[in-house]
N, C-alpha and C. Protein backbone atom coordinates (compact mmCIF):
# COMPACT_ATOMS: atom_id res chain seq x y z
N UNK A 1 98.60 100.31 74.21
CA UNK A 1 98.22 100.52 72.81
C UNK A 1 99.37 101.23 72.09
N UNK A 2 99.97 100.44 71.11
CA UNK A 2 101.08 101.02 70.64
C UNK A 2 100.62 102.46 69.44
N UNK A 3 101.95 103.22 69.28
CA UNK A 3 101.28 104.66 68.53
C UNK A 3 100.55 104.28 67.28
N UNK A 4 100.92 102.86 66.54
CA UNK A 4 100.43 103.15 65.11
C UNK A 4 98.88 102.36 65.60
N UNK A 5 98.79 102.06 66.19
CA UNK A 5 97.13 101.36 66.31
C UNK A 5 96.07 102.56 66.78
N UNK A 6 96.86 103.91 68.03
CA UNK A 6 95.77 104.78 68.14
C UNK A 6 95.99 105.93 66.85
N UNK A 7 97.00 106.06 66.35
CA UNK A 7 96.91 107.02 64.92
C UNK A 7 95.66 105.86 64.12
N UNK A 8 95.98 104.89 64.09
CA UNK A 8 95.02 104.46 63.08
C UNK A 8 93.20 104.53 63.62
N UNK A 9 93.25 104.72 65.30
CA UNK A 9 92.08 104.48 65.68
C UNK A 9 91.79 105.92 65.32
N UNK A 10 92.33 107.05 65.35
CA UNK A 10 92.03 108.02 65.28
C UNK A 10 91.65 108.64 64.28
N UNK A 11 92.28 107.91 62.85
CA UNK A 11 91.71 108.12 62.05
C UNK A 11 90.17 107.73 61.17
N UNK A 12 90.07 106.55 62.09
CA UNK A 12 88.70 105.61 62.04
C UNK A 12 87.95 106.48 62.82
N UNK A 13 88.17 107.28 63.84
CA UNK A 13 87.05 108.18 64.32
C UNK A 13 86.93 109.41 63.89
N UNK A 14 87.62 109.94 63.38
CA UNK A 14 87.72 111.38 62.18
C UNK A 14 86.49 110.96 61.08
N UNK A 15 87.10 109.72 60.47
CA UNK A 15 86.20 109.40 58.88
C UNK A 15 84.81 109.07 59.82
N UNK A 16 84.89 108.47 60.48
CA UNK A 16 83.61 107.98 60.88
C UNK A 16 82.25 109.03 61.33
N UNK A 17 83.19 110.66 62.08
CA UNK A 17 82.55 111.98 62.00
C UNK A 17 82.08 112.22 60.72
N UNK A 18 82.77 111.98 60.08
CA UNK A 18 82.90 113.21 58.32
C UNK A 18 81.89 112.29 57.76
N UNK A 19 81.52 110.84 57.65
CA UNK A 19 80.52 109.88 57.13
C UNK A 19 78.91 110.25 58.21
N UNK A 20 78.86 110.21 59.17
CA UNK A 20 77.67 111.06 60.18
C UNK A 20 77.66 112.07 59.21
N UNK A 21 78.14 112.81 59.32
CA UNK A 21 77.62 114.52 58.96
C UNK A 21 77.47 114.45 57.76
N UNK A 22 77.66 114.05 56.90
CA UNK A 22 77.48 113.34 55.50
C UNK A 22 76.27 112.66 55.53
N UNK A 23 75.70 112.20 56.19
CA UNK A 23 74.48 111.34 56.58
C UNK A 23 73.39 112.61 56.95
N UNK A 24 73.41 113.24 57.66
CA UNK A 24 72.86 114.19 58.44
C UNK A 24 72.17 115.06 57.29
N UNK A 25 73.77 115.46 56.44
CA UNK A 25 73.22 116.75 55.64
C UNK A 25 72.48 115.93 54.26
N UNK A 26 72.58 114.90 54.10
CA UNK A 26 72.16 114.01 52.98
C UNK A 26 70.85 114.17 52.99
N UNK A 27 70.38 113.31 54.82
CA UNK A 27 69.13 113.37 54.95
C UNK A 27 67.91 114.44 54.76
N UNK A 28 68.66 115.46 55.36
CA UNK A 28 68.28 116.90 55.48
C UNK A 28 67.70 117.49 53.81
N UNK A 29 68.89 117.53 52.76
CA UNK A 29 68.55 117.41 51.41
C UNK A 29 67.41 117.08 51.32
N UNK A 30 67.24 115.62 51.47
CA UNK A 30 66.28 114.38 50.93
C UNK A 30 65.45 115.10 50.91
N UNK A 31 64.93 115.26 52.36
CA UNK A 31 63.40 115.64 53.06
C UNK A 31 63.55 117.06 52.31
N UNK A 32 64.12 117.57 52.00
CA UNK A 32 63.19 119.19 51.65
C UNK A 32 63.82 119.28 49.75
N UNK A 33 63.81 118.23 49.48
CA UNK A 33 64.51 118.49 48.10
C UNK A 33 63.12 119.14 47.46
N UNK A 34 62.11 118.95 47.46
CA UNK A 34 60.77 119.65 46.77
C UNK A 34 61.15 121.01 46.51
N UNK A 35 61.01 121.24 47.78
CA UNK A 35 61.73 122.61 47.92
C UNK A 35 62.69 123.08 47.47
N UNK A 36 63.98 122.91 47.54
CA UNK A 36 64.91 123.25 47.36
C UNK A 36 64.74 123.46 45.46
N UNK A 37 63.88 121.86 44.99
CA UNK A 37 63.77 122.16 43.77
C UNK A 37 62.98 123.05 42.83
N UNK A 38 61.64 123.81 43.79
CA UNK A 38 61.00 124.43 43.09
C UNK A 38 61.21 126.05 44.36
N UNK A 39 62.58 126.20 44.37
CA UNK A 39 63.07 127.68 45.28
C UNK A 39 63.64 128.40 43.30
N UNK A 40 63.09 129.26 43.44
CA UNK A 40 63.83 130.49 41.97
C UNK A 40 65.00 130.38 42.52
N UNK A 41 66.23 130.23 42.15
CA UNK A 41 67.44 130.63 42.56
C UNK A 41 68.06 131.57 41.17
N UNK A 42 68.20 132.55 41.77
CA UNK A 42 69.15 133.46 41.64
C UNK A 42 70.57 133.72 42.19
N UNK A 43 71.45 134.10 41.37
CA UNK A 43 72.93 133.69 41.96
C UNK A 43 73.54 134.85 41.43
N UNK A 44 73.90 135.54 42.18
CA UNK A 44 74.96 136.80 42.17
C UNK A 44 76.29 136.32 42.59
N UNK A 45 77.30 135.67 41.73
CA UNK A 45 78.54 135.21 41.62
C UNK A 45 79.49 136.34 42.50
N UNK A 46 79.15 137.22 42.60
CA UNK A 46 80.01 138.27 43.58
C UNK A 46 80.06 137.88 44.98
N UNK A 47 78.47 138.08 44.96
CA UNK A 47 77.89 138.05 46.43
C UNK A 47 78.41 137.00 47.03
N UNK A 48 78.51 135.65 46.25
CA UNK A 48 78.50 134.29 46.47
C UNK A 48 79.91 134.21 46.99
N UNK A 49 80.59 135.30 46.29
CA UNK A 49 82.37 134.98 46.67
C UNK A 49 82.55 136.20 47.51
N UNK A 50 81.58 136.85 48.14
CA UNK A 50 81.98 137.83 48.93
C UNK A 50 81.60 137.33 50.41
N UNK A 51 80.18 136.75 50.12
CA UNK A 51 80.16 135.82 51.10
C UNK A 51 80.96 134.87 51.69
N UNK A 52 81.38 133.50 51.02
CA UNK A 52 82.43 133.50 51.04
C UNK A 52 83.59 133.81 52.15
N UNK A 53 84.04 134.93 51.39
CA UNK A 53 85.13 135.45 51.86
C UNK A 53 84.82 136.08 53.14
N UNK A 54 83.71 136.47 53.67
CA UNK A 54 83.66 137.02 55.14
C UNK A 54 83.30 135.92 55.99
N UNK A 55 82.54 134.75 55.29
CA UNK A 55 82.37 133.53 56.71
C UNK A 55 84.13 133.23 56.56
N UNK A 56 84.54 133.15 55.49
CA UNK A 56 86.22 132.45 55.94
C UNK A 56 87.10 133.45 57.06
N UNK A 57 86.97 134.46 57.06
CA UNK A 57 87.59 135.78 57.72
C UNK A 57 87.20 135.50 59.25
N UNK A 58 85.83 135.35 59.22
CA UNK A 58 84.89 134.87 60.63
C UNK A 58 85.33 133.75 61.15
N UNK A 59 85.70 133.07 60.13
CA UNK A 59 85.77 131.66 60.80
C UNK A 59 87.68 131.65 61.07
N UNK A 60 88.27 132.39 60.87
CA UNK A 60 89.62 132.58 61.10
C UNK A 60 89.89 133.22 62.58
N UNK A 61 89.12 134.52 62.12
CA UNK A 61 89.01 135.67 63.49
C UNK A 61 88.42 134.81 64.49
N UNK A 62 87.41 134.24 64.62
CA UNK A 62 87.05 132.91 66.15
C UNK A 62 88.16 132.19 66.07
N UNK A 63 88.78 131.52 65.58
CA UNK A 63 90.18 130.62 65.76
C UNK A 63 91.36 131.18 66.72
N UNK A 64 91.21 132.66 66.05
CA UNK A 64 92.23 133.32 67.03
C UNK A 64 91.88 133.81 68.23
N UNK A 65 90.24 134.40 68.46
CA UNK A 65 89.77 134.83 70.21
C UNK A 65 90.11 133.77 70.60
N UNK A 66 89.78 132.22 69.85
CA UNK A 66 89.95 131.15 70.83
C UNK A 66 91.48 130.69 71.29
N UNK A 67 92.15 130.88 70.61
CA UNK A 67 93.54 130.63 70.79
C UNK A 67 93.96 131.66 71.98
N UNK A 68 93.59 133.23 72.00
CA UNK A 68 93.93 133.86 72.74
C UNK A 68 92.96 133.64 74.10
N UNK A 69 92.01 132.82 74.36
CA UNK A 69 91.46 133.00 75.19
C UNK A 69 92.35 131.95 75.68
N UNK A 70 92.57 130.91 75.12
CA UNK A 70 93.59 129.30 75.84
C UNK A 70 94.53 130.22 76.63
N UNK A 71 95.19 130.92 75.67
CA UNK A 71 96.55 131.21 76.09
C UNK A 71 96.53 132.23 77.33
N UNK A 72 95.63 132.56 77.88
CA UNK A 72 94.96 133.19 79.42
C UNK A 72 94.83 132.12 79.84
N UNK A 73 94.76 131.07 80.27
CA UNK A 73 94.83 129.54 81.32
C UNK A 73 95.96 129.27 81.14
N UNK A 74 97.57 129.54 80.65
CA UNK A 74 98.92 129.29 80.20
C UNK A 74 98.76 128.45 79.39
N UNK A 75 97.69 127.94 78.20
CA UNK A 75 98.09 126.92 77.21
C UNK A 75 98.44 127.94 75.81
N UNK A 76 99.83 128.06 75.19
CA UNK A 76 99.79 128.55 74.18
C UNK A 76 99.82 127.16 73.10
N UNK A 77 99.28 127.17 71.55
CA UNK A 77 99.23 126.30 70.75
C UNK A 77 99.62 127.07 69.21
N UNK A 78 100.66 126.08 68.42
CA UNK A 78 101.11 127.26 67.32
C UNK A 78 99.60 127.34 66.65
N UNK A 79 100.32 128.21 65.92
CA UNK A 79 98.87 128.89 65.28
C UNK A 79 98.10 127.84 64.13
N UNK A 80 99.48 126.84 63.48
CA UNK A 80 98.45 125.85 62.63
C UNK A 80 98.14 125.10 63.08
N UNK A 81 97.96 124.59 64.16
CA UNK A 81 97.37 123.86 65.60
C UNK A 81 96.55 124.30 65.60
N UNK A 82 96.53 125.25 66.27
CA UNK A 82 95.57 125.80 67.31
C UNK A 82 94.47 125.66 65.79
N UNK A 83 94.66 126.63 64.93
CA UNK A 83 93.21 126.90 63.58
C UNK A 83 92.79 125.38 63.12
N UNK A 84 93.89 124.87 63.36
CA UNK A 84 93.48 122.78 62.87
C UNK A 84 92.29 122.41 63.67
N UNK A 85 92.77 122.98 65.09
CA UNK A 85 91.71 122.15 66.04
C UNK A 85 90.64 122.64 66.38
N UNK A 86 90.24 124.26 65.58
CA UNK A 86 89.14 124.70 66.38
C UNK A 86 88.34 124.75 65.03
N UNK A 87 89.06 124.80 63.52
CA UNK A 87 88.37 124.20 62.52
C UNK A 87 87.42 123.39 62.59
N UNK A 88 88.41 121.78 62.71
CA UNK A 88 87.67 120.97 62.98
C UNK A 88 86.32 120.50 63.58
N UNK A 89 86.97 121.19 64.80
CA UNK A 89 85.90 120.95 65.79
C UNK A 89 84.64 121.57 65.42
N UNK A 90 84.66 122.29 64.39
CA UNK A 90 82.97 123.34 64.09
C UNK A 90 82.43 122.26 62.92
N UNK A 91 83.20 120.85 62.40
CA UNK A 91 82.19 120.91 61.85
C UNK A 91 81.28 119.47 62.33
N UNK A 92 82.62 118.97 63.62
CA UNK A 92 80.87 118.33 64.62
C UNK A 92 79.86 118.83 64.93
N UNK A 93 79.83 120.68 64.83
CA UNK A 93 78.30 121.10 64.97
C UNK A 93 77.14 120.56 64.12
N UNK A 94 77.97 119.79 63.16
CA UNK A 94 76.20 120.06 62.54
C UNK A 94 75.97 118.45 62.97
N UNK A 95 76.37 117.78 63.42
CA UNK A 95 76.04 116.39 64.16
C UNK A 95 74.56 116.76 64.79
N UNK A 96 73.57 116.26 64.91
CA UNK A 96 72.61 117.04 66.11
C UNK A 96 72.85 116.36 67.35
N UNK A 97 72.42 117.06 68.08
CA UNK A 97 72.68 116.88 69.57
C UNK A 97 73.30 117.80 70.45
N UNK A 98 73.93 118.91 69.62
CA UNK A 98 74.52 120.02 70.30
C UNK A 98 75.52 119.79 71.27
N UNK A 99 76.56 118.91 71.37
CA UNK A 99 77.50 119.06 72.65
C UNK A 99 78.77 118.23 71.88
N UNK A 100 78.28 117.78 70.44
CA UNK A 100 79.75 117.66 69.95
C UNK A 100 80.74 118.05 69.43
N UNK A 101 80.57 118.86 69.36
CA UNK A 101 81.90 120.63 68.72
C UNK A 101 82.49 120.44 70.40
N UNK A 102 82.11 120.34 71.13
CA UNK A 102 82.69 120.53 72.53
C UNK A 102 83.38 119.33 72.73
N UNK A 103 82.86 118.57 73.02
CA UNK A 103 83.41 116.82 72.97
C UNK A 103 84.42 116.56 71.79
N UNK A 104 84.40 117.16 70.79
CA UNK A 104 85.55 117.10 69.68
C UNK A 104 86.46 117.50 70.02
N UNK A 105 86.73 119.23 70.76
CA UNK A 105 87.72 119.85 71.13
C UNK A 105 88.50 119.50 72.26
N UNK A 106 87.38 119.11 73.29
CA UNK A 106 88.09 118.18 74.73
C UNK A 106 89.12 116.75 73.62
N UNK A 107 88.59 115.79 73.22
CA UNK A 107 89.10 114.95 72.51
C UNK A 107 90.42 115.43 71.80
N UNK A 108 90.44 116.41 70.85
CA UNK A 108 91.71 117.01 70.14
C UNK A 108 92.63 117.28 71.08
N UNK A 109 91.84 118.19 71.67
CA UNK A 109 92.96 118.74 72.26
C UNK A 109 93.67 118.15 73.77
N UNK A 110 93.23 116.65 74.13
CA UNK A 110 93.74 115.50 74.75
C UNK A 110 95.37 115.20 73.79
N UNK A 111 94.96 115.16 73.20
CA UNK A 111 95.95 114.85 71.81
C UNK A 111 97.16 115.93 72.15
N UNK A 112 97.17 116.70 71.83
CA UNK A 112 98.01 118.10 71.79
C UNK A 112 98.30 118.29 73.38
N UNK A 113 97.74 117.41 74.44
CA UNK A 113 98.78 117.77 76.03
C UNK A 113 97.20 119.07 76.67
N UNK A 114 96.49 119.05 76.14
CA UNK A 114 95.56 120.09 77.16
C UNK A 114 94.43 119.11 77.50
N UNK A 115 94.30 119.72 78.90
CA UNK A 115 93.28 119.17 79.64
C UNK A 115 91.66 119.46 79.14
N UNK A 116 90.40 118.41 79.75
CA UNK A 116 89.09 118.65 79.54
C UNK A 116 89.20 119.66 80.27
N UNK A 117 89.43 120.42 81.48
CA UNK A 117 89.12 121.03 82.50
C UNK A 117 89.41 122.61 81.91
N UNK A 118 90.56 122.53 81.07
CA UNK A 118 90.88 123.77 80.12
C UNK A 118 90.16 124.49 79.25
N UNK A 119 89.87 122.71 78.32
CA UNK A 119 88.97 123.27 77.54
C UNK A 119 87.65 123.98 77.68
N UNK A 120 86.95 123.18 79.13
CA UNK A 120 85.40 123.52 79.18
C UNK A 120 85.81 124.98 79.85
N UNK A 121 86.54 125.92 80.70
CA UNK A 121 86.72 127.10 81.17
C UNK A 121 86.88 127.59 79.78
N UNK A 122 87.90 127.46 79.00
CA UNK A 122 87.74 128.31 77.75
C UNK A 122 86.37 128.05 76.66
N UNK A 123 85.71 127.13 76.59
CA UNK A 123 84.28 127.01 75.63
C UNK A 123 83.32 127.99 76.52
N UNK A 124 83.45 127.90 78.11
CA UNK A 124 82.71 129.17 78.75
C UNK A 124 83.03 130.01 78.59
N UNK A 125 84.29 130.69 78.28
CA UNK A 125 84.06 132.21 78.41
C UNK A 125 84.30 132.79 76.98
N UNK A 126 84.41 131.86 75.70
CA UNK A 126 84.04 131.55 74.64
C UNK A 126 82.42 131.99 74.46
N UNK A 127 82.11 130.95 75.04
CA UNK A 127 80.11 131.19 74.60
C UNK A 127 79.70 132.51 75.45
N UNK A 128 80.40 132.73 76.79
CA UNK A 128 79.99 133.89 77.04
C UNK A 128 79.78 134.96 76.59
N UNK A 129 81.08 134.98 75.93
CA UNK A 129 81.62 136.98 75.06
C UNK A 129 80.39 136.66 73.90
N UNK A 130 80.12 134.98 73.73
CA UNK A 130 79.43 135.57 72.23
C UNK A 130 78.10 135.59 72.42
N UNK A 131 77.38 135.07 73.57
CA UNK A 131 76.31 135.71 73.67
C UNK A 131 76.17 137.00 73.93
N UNK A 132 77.31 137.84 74.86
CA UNK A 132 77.21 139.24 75.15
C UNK A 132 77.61 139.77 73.99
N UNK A 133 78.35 139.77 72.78
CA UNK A 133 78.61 140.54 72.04
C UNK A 133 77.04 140.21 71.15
N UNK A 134 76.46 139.12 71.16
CA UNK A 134 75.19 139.13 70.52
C UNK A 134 74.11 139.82 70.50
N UNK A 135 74.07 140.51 71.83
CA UNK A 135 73.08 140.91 72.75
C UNK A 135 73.50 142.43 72.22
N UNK A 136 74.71 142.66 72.05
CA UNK A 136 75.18 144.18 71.51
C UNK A 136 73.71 144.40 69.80
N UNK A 137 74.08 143.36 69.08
CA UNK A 137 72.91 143.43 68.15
C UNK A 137 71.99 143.51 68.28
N UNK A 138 71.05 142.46 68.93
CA UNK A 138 69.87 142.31 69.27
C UNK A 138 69.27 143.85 70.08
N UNK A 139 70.17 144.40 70.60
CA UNK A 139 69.71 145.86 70.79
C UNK A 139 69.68 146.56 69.53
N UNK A 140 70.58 146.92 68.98
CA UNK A 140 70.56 147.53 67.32
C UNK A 140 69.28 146.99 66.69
N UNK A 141 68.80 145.84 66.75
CA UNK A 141 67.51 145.34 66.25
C UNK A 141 66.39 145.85 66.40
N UNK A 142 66.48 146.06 68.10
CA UNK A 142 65.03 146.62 68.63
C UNK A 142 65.38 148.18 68.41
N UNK A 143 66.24 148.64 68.65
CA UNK A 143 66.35 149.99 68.20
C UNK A 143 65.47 150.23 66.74
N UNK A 144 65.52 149.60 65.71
CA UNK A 144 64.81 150.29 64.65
C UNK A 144 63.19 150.10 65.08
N UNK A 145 62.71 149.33 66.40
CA UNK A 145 61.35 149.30 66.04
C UNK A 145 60.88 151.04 66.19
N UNK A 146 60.01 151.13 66.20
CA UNK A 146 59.18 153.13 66.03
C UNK A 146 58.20 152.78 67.33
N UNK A 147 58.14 151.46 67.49
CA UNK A 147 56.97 152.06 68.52
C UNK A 147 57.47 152.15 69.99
N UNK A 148 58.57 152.98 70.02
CA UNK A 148 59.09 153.49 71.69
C UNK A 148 59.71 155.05 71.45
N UNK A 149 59.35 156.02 72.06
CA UNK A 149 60.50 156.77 71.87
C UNK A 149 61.66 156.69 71.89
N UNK A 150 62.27 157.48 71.38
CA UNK A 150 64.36 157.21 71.04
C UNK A 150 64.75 157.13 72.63
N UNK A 151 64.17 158.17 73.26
CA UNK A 151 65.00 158.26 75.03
C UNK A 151 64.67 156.88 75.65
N UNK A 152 63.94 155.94 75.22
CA UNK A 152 63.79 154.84 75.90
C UNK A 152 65.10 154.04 75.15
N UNK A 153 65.48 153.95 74.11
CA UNK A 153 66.32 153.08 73.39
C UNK A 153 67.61 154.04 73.74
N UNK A 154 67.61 154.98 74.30
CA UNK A 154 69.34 155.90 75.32
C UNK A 154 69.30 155.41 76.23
N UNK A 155 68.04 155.20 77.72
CA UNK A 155 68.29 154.68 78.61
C UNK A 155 68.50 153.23 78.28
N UNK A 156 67.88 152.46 77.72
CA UNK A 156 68.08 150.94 77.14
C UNK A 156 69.66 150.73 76.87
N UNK A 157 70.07 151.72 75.82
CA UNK A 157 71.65 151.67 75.84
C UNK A 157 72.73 151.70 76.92
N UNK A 158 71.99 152.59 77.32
CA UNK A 158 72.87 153.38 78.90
C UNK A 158 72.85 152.39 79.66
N UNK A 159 72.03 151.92 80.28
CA UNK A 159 71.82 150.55 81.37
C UNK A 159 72.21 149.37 80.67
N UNK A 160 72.50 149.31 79.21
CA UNK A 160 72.79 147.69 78.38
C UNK A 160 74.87 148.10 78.95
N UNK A 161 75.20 149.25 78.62
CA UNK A 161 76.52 149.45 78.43
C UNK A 161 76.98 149.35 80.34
N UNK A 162 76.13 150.04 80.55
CA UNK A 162 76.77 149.42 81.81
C UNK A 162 77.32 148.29 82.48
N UNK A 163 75.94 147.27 82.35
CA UNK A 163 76.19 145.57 82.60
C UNK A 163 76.98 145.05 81.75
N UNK A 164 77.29 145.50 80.77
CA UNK A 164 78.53 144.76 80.05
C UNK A 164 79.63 145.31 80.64
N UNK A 165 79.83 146.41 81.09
CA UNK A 165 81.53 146.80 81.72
C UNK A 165 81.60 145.90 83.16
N UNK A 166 80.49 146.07 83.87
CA UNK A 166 79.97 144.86 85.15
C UNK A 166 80.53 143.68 84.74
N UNK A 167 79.82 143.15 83.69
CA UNK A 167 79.81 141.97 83.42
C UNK A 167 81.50 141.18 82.90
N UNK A 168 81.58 142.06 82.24
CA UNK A 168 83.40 142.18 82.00
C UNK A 168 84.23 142.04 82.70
N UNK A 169 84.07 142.55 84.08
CA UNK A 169 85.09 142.78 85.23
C UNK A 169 85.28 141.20 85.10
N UNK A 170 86.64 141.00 85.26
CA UNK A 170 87.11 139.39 85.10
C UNK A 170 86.86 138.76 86.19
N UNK A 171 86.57 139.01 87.79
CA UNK A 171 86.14 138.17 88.61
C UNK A 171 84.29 137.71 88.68
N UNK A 172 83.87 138.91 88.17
CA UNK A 172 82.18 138.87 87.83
C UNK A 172 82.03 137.81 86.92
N UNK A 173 82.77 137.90 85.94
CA UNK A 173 82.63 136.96 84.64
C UNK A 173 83.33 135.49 84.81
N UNK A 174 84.05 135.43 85.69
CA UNK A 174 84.46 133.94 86.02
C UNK A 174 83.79 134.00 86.55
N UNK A 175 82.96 134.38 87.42
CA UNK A 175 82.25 133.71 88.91
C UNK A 175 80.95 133.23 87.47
N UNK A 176 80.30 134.12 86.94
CA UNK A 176 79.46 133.52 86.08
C UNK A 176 79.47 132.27 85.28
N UNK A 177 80.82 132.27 84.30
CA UNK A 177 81.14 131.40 83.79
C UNK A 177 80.99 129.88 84.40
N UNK A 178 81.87 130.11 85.96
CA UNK A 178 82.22 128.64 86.60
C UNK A 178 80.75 127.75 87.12
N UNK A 179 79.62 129.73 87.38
CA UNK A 179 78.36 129.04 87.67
C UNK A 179 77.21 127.95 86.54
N UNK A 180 77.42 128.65 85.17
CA UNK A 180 77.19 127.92 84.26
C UNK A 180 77.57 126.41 83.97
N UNK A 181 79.32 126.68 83.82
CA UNK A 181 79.60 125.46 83.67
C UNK A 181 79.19 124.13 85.04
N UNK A 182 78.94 124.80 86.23
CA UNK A 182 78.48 123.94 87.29
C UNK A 182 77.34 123.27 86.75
N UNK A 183 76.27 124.39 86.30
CA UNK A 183 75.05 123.78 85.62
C UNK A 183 75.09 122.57 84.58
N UNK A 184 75.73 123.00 83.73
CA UNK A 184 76.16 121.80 82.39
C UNK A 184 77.13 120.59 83.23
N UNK A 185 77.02 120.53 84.55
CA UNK A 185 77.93 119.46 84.99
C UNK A 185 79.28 119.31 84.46
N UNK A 186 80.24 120.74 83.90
CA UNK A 186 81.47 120.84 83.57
C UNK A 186 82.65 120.80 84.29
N UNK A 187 83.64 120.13 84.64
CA UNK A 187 84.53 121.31 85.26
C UNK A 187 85.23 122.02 85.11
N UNK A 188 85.27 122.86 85.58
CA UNK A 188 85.65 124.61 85.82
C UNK A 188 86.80 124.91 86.10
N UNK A 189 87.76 125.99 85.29
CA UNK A 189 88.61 126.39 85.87
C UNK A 189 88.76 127.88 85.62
N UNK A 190 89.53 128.71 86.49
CA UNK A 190 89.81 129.90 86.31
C UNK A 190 90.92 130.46 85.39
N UNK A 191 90.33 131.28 84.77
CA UNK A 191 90.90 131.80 82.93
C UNK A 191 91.79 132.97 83.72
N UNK A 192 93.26 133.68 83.57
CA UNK A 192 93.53 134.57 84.25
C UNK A 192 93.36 135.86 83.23
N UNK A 193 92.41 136.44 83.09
CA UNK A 193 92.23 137.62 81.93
C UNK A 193 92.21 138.79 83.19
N UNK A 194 92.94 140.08 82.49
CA UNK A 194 92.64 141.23 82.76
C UNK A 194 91.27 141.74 82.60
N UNK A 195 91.02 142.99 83.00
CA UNK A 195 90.11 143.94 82.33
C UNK A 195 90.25 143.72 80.71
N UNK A 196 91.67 144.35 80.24
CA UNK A 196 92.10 144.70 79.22
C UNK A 196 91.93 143.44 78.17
N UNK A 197 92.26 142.12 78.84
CA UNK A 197 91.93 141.04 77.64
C UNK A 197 90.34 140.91 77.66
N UNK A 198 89.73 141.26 78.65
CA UNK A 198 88.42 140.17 78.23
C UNK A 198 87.63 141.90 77.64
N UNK A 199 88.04 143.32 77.87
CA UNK A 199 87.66 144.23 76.42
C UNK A 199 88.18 143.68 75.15
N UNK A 200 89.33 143.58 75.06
CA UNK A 200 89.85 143.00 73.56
C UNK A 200 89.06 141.42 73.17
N UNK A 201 88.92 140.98 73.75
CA UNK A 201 88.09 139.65 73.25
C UNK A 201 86.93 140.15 73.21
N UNK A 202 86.01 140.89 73.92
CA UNK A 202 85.17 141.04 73.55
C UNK A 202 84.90 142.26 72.07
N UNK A 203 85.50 143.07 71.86
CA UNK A 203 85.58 143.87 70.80
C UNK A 203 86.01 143.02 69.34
N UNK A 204 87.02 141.48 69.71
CA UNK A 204 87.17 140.61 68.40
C UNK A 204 85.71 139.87 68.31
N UNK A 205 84.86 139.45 69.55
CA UNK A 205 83.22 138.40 69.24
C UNK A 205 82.42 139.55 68.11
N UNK A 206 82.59 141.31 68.49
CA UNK A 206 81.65 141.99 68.07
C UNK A 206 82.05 142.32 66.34
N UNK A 207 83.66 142.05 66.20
CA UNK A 207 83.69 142.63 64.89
C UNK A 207 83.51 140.84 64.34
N UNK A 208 83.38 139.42 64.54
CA UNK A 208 82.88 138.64 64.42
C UNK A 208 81.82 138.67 63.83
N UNK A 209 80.46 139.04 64.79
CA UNK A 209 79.15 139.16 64.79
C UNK A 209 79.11 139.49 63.05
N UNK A 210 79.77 140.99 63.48
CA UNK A 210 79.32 142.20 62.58
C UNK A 210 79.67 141.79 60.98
N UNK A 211 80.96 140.01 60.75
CA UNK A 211 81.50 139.76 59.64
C UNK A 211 80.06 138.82 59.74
């Protein structure tokens, strides 16, 4: 297959994403337009651009854990690469079916010289940090309920902070990771992170969360 026939195929499968998801969110409209048309909307033009401005920040700051997490398996990618391809790839999420943001990025990043086997070790320890940095909230959550005493929500903390330094240790957390991805029928490879990177990645999922 000569280069200008798969540039051109490639671009027939780009438009052909962006026309789906176009379909998807169309439909979606359709069915709840009632709604949508008899919702009061109120619009605080600030809010709207402040908002805004922190999903774009969010959606920058994940571009880069992810770039820095590649670059722990030895794949470095320049930086308007690397934000091109992990852009992209978020907005096969709203495809339903849940596994094509993943299948996009294996695909791209075929393109750019990295392996499936890369990618799925880094989407694991990707989804990992962000369920554990999630789980950092979801405590803050239950913390405001009243009906426990506070010393139950210290030991709750105390025993939550622990299993995350556990859980952190980089051979604990690959062994987890590779067990997951076994489950999802992935294959697996080993990410070489310190202590020290997979604290710093995890401290970028939490100020994430927190945007």
């Amino acid at each position: 297959m000569g280069l200008m026939t798969k540039k051109h195929l490639w671009r027939a499968l780009q438009w052909r994403l962006v026309l789906t998801i176009c379909f998807f969110w169309g439909r979606t409209i359709w069915r709840n337009w009632d709604v949508l048309a008899a919702y009061p909307w109120r619009v605080s033009w600030f809010g709207l651009a402040a908002s805004f401005a922190a999903l774009a920040a969010q959606a920058l700051l994940l571009a880069a854990l992810w770039r820095k997490a590649l670059a722990l398996t030895g794949v470095e990618l320049a930086w308007r690469e690397g934000n091109a391809l992990w852009l992209q790839a978020q907005i096969a999420r709203y495809v339903p079916g849940g596994v094509w943001e993943v299948a996009t990025r294996v695909l791209m990043g075929r393109r750019l010289g990295v392996s499936g086997r890369i990618m799925s070790a880094v989407y694991g320890l990707e989804l990992g940090l962000q369920v554990l940095s999630g789980g950092v909230f979801l405590l803050g959550a239950l913390a405001l309920r009243t009906d426990r005493p506070p010393t139950f929500y210290l030991v709750l903390a105390a025993a939550a902070l622990g299993g995350l330094l556990v859980v952190l240790a980089p051979p604990v957390f690959n062994r987890l990771v590779g067990w997951g991805l076994r489950v999802l029928r992935r294959p697996a490879e080993q990410v070489a992170a310190t202590y020290r990177d997979m604290l710093g990645l995890f401290g970028g999922y939490l100020l994430a969360h927190l945007l």
